[in-house]
Protein backbone atom coordinates (compact mmCIF):
# COMPACT_ATOMS: atom_id res chain seq x y z
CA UNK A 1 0.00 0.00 0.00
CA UNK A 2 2.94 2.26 1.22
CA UNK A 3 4.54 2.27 -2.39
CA UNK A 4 1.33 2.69 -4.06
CA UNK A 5 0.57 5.41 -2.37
CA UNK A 6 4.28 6.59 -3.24
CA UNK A 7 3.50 5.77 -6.83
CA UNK A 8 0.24 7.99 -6.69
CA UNK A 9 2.37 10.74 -5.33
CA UNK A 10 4.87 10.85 -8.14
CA UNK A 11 2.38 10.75 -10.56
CA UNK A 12 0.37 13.72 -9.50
CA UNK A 13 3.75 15.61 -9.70
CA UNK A 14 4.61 14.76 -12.84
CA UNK A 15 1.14 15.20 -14.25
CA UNK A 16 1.69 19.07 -12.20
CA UNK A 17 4.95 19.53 -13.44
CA UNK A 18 3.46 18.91 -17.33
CA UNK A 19 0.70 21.31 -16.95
CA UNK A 20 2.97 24.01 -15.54
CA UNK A 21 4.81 23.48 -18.39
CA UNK A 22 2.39 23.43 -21.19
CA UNK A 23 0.50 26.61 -19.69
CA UNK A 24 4.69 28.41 -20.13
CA UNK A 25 4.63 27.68 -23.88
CA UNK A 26 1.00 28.93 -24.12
CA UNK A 27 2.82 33.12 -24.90
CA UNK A 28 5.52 31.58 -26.29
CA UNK A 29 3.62 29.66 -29.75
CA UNK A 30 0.96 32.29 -29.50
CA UNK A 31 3.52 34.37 -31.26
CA UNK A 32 4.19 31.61 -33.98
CA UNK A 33 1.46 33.44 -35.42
CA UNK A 34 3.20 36.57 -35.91
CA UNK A 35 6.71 35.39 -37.06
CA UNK A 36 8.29 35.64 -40.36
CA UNK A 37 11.21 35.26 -42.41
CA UNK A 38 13.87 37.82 -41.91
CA UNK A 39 17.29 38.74 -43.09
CA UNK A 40 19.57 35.39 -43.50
CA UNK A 41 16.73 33.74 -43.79
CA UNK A 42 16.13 35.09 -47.73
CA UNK A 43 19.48 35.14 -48.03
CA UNK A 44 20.25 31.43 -47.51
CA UNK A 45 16.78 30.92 -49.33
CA UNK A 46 16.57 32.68 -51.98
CA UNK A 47 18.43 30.32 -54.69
CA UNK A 48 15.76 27.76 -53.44
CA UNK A 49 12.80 30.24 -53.42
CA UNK A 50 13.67 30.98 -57.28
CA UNK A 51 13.52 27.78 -57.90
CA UNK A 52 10.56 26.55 -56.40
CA UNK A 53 8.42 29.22 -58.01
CA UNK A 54 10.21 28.24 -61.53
CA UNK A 55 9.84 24.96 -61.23
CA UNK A 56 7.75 23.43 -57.77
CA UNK A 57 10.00 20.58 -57.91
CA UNK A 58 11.77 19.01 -54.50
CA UNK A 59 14.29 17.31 -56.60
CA UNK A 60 15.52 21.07 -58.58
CA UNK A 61 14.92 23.04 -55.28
CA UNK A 62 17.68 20.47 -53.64
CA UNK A 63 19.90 21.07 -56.37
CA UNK A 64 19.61 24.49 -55.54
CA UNK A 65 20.56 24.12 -51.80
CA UNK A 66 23.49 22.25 -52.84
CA UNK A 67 24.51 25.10 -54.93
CA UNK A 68 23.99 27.23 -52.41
CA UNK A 69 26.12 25.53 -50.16
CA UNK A 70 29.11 25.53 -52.58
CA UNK A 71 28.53 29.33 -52.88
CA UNK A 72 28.62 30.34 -49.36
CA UNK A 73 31.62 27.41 -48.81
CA UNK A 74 33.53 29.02 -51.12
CA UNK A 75 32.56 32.88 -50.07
CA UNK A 76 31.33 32.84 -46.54
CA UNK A 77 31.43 30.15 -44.12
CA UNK A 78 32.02 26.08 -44.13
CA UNK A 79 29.09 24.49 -42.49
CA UNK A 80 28.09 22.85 -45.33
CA UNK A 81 25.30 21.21 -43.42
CA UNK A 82 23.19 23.84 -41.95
CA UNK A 83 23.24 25.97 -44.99
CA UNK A 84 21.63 23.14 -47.07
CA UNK A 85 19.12 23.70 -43.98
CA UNK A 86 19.06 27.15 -43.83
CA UNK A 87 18.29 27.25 -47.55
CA UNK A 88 15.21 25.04 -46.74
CA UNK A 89 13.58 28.05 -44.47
CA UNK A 90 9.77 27.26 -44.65
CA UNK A 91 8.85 30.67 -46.92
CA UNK A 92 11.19 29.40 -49.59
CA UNK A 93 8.00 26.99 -50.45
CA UNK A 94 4.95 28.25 -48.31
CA UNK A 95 4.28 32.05 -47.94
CA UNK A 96 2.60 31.96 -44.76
CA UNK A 97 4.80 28.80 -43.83
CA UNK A 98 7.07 30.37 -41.21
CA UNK A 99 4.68 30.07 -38.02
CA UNK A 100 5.82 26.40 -37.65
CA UNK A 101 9.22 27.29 -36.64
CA UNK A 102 8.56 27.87 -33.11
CA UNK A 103 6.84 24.56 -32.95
CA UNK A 104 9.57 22.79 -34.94
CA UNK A 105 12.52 23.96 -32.61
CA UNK A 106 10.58 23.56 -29.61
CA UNK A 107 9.75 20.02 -30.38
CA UNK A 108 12.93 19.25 -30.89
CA UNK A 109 14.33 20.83 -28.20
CA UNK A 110 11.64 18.93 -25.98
CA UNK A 111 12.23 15.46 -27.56
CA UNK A 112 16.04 15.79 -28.00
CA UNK A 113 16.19 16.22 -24.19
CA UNK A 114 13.86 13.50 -23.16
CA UNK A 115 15.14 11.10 -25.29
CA UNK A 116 18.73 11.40 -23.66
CA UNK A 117 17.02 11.64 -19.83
CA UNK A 118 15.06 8.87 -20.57
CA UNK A 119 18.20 6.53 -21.49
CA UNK A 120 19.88 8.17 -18.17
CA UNK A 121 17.02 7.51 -15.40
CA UNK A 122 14.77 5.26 -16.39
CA UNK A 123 17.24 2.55 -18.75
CA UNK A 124 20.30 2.95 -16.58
CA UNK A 125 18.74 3.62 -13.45
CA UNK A 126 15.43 2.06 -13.41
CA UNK A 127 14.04 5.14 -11.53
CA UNK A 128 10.43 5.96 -12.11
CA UNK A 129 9.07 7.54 -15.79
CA UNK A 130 7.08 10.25 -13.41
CA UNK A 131 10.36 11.41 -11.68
CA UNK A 132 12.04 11.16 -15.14
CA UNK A 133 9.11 13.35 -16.93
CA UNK A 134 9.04 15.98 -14.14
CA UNK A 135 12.88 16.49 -13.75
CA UNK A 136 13.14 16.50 -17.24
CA UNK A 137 10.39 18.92 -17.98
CA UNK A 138 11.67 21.10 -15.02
CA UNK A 139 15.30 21.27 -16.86
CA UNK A 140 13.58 22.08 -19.91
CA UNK A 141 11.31 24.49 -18.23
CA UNK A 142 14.65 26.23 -17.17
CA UNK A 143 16.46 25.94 -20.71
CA UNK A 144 13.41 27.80 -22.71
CA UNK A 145 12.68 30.09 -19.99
CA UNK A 146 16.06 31.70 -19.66
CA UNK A 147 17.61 31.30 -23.68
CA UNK A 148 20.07 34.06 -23.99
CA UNK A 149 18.40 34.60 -27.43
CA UNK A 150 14.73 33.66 -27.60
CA UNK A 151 15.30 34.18 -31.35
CA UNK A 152 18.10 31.78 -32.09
CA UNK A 153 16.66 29.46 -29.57
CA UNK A 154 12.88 29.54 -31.07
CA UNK A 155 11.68 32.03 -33.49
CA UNK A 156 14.10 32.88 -36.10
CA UNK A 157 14.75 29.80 -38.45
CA UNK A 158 18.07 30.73 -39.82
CA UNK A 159 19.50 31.12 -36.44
CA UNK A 160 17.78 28.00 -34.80
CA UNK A 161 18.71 25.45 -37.90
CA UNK A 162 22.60 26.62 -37.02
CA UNK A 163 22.10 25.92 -33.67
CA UNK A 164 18.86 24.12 -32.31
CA UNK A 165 19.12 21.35 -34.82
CA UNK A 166 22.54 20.41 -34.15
CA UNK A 167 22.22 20.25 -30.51
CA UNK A 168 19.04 18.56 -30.76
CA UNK A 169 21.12 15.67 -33.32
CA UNK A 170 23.95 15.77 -30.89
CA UNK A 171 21.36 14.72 -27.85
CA UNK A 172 20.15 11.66 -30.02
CA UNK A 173 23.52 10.56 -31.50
CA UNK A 174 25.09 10.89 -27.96
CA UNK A 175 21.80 8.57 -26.82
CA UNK A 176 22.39 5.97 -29.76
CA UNK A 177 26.29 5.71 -28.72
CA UNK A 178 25.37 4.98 -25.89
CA UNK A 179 23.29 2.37 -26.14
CA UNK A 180 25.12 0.78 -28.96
CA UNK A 181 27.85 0.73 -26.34
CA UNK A 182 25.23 -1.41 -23.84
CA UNK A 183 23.36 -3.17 -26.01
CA UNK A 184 25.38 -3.84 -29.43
CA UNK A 185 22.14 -2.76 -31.32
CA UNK A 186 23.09 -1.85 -35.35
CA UNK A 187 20.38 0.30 -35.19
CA UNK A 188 21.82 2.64 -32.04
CA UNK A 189 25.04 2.69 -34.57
CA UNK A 190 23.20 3.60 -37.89
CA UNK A 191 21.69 6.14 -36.06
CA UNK A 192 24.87 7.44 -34.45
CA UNK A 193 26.87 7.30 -37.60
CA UNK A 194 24.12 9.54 -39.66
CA UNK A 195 23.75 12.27 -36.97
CA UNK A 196 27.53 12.45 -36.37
CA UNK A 197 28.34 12.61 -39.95
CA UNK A 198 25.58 15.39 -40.72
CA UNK A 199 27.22 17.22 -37.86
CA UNK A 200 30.50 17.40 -39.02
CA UNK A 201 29.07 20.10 -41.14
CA UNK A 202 27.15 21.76 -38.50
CA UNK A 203 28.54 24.57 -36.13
CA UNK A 204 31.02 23.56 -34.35
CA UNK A 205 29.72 23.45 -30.57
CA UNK A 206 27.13 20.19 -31.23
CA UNK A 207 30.07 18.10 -32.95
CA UNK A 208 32.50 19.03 -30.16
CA UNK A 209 29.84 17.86 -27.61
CA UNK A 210 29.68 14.78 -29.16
CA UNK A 211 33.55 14.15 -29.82
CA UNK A 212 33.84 14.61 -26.05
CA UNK A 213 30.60 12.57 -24.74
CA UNK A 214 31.74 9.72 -27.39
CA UNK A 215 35.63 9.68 -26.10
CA UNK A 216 34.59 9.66 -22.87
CA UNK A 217 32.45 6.58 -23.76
CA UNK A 218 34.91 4.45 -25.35
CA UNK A 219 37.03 6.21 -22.58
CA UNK A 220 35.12 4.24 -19.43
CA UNK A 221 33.69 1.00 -21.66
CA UNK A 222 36.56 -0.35 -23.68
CA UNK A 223 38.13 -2.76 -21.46
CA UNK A 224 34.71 -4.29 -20.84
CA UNK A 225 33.06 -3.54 -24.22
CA UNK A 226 35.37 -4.09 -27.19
CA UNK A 227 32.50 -3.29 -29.66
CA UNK A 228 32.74 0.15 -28.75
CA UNK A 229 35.86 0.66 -30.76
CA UNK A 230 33.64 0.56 -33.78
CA UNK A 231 31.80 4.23 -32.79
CA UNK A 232 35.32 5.17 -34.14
CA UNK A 233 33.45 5.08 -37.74
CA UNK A 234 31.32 7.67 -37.00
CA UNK A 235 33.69 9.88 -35.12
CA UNK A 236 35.94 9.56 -38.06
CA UNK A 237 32.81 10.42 -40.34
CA UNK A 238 32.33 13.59 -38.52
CA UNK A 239 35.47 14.54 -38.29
CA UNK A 240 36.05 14.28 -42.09
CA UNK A 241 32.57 16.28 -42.38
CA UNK A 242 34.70 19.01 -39.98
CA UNK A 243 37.81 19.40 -42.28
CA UNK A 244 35.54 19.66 -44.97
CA UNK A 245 34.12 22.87 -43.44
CA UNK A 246 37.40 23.91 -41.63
CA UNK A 247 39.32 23.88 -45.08
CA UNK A 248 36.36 26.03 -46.90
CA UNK A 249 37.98 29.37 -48.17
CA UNK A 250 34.61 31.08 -47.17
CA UNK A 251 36.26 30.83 -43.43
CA UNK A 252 38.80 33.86 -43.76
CA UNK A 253 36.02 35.89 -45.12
CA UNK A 254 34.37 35.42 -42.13
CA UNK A 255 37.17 34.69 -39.57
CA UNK A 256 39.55 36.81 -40.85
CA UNK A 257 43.06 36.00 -42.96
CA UNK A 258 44.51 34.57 -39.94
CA UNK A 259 41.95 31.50 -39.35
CA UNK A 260 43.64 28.49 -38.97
CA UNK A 261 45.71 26.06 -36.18
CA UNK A 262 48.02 28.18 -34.13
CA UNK A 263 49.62 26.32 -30.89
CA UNK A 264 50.09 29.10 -28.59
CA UNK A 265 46.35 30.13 -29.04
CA UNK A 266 45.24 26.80 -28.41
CA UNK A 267 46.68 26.87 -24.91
CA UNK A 268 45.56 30.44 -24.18
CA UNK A 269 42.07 29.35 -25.59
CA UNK A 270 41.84 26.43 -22.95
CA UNK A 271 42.56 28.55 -19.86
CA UNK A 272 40.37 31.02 -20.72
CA UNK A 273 37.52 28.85 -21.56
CA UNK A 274 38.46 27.70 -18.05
CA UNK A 275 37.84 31.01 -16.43
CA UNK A 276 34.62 32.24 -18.69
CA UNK A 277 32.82 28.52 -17.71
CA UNK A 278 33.53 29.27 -13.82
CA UNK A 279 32.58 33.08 -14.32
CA UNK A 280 29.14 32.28 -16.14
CA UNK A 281 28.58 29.66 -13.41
CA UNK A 282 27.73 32.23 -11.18
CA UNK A 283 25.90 34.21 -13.80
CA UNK A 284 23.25 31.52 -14.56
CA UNK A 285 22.77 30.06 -10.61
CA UNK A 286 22.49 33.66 -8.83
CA UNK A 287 21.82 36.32 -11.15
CA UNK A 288 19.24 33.95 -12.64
CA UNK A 289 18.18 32.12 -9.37
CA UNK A 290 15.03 30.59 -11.04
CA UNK A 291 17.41 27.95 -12.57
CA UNK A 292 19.21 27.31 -9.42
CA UNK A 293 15.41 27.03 -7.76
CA UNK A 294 14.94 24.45 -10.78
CA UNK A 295 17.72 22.44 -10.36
CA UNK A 296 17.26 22.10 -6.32
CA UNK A 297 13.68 21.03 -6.93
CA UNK A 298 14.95 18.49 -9.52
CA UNK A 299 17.46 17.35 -6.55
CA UNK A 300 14.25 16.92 -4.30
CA UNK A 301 12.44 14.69 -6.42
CA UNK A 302 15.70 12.27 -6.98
CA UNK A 303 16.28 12.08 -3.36
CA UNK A 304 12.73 10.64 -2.98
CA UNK A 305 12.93 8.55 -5.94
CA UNK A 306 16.51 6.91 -4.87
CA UNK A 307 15.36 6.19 -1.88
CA UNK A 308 12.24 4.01 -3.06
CA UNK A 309 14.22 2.17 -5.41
CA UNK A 310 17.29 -0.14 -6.09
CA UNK A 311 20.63 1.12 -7.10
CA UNK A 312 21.63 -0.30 -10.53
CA UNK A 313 25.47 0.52 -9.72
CA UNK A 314 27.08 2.32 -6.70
CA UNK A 315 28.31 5.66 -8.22
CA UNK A 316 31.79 5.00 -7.54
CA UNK A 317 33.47 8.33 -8.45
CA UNK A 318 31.37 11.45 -8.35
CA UNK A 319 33.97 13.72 -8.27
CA UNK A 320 35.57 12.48 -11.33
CA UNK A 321 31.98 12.90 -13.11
CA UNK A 322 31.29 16.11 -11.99
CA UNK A 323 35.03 17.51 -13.47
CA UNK A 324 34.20 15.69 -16.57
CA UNK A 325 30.83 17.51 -16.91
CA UNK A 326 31.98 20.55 -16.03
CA UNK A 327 35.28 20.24 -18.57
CA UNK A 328 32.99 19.54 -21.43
CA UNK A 329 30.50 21.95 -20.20
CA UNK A 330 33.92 24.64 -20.52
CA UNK A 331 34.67 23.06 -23.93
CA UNK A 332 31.79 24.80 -25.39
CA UNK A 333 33.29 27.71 -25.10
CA UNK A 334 36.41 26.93 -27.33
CA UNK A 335 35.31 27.60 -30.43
CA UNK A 336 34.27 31.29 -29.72
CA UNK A 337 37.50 32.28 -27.66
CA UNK A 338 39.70 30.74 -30.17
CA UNK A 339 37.76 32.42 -33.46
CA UNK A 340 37.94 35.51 -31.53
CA UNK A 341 35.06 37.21 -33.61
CA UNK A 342 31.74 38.54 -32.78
CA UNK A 343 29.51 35.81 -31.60
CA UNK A 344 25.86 35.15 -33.08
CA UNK A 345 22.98 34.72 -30.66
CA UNK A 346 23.17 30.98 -30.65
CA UNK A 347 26.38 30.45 -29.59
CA UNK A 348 25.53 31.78 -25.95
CA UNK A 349 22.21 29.34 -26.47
CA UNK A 350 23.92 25.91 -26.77
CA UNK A 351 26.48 26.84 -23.96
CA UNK A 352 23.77 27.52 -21.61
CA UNK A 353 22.10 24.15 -22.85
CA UNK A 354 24.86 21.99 -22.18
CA UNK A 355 25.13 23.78 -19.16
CA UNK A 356 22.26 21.96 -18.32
CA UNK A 357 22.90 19.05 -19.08
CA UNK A 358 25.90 18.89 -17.30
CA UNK A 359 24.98 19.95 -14.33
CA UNK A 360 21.66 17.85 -14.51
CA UNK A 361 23.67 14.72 -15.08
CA UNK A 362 26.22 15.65 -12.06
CA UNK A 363 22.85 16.31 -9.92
CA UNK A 364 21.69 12.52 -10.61
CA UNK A 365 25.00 11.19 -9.92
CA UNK A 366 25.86 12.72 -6.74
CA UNK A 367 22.36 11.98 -5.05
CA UNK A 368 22.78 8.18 -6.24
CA UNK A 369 26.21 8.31 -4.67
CA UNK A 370 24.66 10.19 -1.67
CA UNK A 371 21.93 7.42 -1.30
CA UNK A 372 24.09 4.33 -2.64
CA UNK A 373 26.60 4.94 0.52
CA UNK A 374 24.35 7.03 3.26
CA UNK A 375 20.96 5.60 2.91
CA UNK A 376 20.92 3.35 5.73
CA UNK A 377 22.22 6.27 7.45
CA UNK A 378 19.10 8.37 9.42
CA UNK A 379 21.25 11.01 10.15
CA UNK A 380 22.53 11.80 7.10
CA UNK A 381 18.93 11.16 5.69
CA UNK A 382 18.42 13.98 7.87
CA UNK A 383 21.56 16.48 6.41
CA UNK A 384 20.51 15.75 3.23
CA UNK A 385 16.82 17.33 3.92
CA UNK A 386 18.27 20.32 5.59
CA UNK A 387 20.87 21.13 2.62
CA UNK A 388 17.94 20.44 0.09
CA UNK A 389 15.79 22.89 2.27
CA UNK A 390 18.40 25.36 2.24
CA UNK A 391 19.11 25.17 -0.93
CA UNK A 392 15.59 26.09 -1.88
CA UNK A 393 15.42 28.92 0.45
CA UNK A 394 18.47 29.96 -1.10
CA UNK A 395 16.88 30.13 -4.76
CA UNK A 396 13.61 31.33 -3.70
CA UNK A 397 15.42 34.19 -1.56
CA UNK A 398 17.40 35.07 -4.31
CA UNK A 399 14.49 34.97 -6.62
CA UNK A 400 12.65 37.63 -3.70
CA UNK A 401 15.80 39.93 -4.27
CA UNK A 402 16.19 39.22 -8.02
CA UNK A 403 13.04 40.54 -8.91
CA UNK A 404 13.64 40.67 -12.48
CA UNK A 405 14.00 37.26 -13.02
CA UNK A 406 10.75 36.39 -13.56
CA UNK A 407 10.39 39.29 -16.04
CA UNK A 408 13.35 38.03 -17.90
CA UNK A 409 11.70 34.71 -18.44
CA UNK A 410 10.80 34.04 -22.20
CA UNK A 411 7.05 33.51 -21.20
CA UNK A 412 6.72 37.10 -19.84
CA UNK A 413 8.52 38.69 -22.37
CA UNK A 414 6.15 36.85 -25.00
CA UNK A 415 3.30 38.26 -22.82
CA UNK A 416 4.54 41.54 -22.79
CA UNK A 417 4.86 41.74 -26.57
CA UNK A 418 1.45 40.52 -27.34
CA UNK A 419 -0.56 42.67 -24.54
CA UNK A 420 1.81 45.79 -25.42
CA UNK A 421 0.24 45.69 -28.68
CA UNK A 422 3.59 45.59 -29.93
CA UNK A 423 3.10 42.41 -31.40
CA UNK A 424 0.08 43.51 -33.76
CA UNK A 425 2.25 46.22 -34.53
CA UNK A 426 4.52 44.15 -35.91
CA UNK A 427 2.30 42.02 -38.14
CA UNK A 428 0.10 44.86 -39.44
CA UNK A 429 3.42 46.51 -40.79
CA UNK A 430 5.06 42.97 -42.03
CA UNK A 431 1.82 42.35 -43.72
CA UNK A 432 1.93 45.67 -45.26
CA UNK A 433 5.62 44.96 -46.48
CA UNK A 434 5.14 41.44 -47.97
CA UNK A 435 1.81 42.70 -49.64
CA UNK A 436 4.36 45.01 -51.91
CA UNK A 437 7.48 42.60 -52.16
CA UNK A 438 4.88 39.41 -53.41
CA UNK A 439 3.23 42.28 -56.01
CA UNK A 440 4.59 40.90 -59.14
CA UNK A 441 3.78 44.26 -61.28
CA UNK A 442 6.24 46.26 -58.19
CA UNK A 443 10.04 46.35 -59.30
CA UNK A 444 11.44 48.69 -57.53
CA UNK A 445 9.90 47.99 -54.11
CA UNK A 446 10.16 50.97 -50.92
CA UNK A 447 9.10 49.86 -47.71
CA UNK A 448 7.88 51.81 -44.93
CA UNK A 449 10.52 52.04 -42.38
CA UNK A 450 10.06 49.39 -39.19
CA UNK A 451 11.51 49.46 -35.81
CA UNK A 452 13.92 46.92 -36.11
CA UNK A 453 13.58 45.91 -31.99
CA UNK A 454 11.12 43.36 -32.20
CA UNK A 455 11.36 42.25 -28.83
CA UNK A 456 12.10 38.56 -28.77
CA UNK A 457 11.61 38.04 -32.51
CA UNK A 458 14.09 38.51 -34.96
CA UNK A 459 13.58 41.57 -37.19
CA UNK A 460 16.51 42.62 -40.08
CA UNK A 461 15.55 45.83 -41.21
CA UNK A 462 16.11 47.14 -44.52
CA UNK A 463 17.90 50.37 -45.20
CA UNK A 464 18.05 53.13 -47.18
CA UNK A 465 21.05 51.99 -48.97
CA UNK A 466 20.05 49.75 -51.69
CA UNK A 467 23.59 48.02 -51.26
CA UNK A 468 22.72 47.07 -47.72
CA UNK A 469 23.15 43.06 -47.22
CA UNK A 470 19.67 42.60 -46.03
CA UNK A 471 18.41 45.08 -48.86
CA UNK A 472 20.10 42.53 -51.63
CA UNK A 473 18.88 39.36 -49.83
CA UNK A 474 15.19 40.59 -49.56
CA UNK A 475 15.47 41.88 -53.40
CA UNK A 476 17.31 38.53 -54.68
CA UNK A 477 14.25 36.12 -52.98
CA UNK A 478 11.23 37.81 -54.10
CA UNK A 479 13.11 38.55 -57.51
CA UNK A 480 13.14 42.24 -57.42
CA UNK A 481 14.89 44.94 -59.04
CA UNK A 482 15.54 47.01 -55.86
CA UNK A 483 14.27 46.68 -52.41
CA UNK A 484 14.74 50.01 -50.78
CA UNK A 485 13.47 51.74 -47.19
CA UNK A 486 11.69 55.14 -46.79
CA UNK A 487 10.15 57.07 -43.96
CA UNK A 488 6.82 55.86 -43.11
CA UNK A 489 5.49 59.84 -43.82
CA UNK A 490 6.56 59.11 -47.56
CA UNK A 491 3.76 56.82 -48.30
């Protein structure tokens, strides 16, 4: 009766936690009906645009994204993956297409996550699907509530296919490994092999978090598990798909005549990715205490669902995991410090994710070790209460004294755009603006000037200056002559 009654418990928590969480994306894909294609995003698409309206064939539009891929290779940047999926942006074939990014990325970001949690707690550790469903929707209640950039992380295609796609792959592939590694399936290794060779032409944060998770795989399994030597296939796959996009010429457009290999940046790079991951520590658990709040409460429920079950494995070295996590949580930042260039929105986005993760994985680990060797032990049942319960007077204090927090959340900002009136704003003018760019008798196209501070949507304004980037873009996908801005009073 006693662990039915336990069972009941942990349902009604999860089934809490889910409704919590579906009411914070209620703001958040309300405004899925206001987004549209911007900037990059007719830039990357407008070889494939052209060609769907010539010919409304899949097969010649693909051509196109391959050719738009060589062209941006060769002139811009080397991720020859994500362009081919930048230059698939939904507008290119739908004109009113673009509301489904918000539900795209999200759903990836959602599934991504619990497919990896799921292998963690409930294959490995046989602990309850309701404690795995509500820590997992708490992290990602956390991860979509606090993206650096709500418009690389949800709204804005171009950013999110860079970014939330390849983290989402890296999730799955580093879930396949892994259970390839346990279970010797060929499946687990088809899987792992596609989504690690695709990401060798991604950006390069999602393949690095892979190369790490993998090597530390083969790292900890190999003397046990010889079949894990043959995940080497894929990691050589993606890291062929890598020097394919590190040798593209486009790169020293874009990184500047001195990108390349350089061993005394290399070293400098590693310390300070060192001090920036210990720096934004602090950043995301006290300046943002609703995550700290998040992960305590996460630490709750996995106290109470240790204790009511039967440790797979005894957690041996906790210390060693957490350093691991946090060196590949560090790792993320590599790639910026070392390019040394302005950083795009969704670079701060995937760091924060893998924050995340990290830290939830350390979480799990150190309350199995804590109830693996202290369990029989009432008074250190008893300290681990009282740290728990500090903890989460901590966060909630901080969250008293913080008081923007909240406000900062994505769900409030979402909220404030719509009942601003901003929102309507926005789609009354972008409605106005598309009206003239899809007239086929208008050549020479002015638009009424915009605010380009959209709040958390992503807005590239055009400019005066015919010759402006996002001017040629915009003119190039809806096959114009000119694509100029003028003063609203003009019209």
């Amino acid at each position: 009766m006693m662990k039915r009654n336990v069972n009941i418990h942990t349902k009604k928590i999860a089934i809490f936690t889910g409704i919590v969480f579906l009411v914070s994306l209620i703001p958040i894909l309300y405004l899925s009906g206001y987004v549209h294609a911007t900037g990059d995003d007719y830039g990357y698409g407008a070889r494939t645009h052209q060609m769907w309206l010539s010919t409304h064939s899949v097969w010649q539009v693909l051509k196109a994204a391959g050719q738009t891929v060589q062209h941006y290779w060769i002139g811009w940047q080397g991720t020859w993956f994500t362009i081919f999926l930048m230059s698939l942006q939904p507008e290119v074939f739908w004109d009113n297409g673009y509301w489904i990014v918000p539900w795209i990325m999200l759903a990836l970001t959602i599934f991504s996550t619990l497919y990896l949690t799921e292998y963690v707690m409930v294959q490995k550790l046989r602990l309850p699907k309701a404690t795995w469903i509500s820590c997992t929707l708490i992290l990602l209640l956390a991860m979509i509530q606090y993206f650096p950039s709500t418009k690389s992380g949800i709204f804005w295609y171009n950013g999110t296919a860079h970014y939330i796609i390849p983290y989402s792959m890296a999730l799955v592939a580093i879930r396949c490994c892994w259970s390839f590694a346990d279970r010797k399936r060929k499946k687990d290794w088809i899987a792992a092999f596609i989504c690690m060779a695709l990401l060798g032409g991604a950006s390069y944060l999602a393949p690095l978090l892979v190369l790490i998770a993998v090597a530390y795989l083969i790292l900890c399994e190999w003397k046990t598990k010889k079949h894990v030597f043959y995940l080497c296939i894929p990691v050589a796959a993606e890291l062929a798909g890598l020097i394919v996009s590190y040798l593209a010429p486009g790169n020293k457009s874009r990184g500047g005549e001195d990108f390349g290999i350089h061993g005394l940046l290399i070293v400098k790079t590693i310390l300070e990715c060192f001090v920036d991951g210990a720096k934004q520590i602090f950043l995301y658990l006290f300046k943002t205490p609703f995550i700290l709040l998040c992960l305590v409460v996460i630490a709750v429920l996995l106290v109470n669902a240790f204790q009511k079950v039967r440790p797979t494995f005894d957690f041996p070295y906790p210390v060693i995991v957490a350093v691991a996590m946090f060196c590949m949580y560090c790792a993320m930042y590599a790639p910026g410090v070392y390019a040394g260039v302005e950083l795009s929105g969704g670079v701060p986005n995937t760091i924060y994710q893998v924050f995340l993760m990290t830290v939830f994985i350390t979480v799990i680990y150190t309350v199995g070790w804590m109830n693996h060797h202290f369990c029989k032990d009432e008074k250190m049942g008893k300290i681990k209460k009282a740290v728990c319960g500090g903890l989460l007077m901590l966060a909630l204090f901080l969250i008293l004294v913080e008081k923007g927090t909240l406000k900062s959340s994505t769900s409030y900002q979402c909220y404030d755009y719509i009942v601003s009136g901003q929102a309507d704003d926005y789609k009354a003018q972008m409605e106005e603006r598309l009206s003239l760019l899809r007239n086929p008798e208008l050549k020479n196209v002015e638009l009424p000037a915009m605010n380009s501070d959209q709040g958390p949507l992503m807005h590239m304004e055009v400019m005066e200056d015919p010759n402006e980037w996002t001017n040629t873009v915009v003119k190039q996908f809806f096959g114009k002559e000119s694509v100029i801005e003028v003063p609203r009073s003009e019209r």
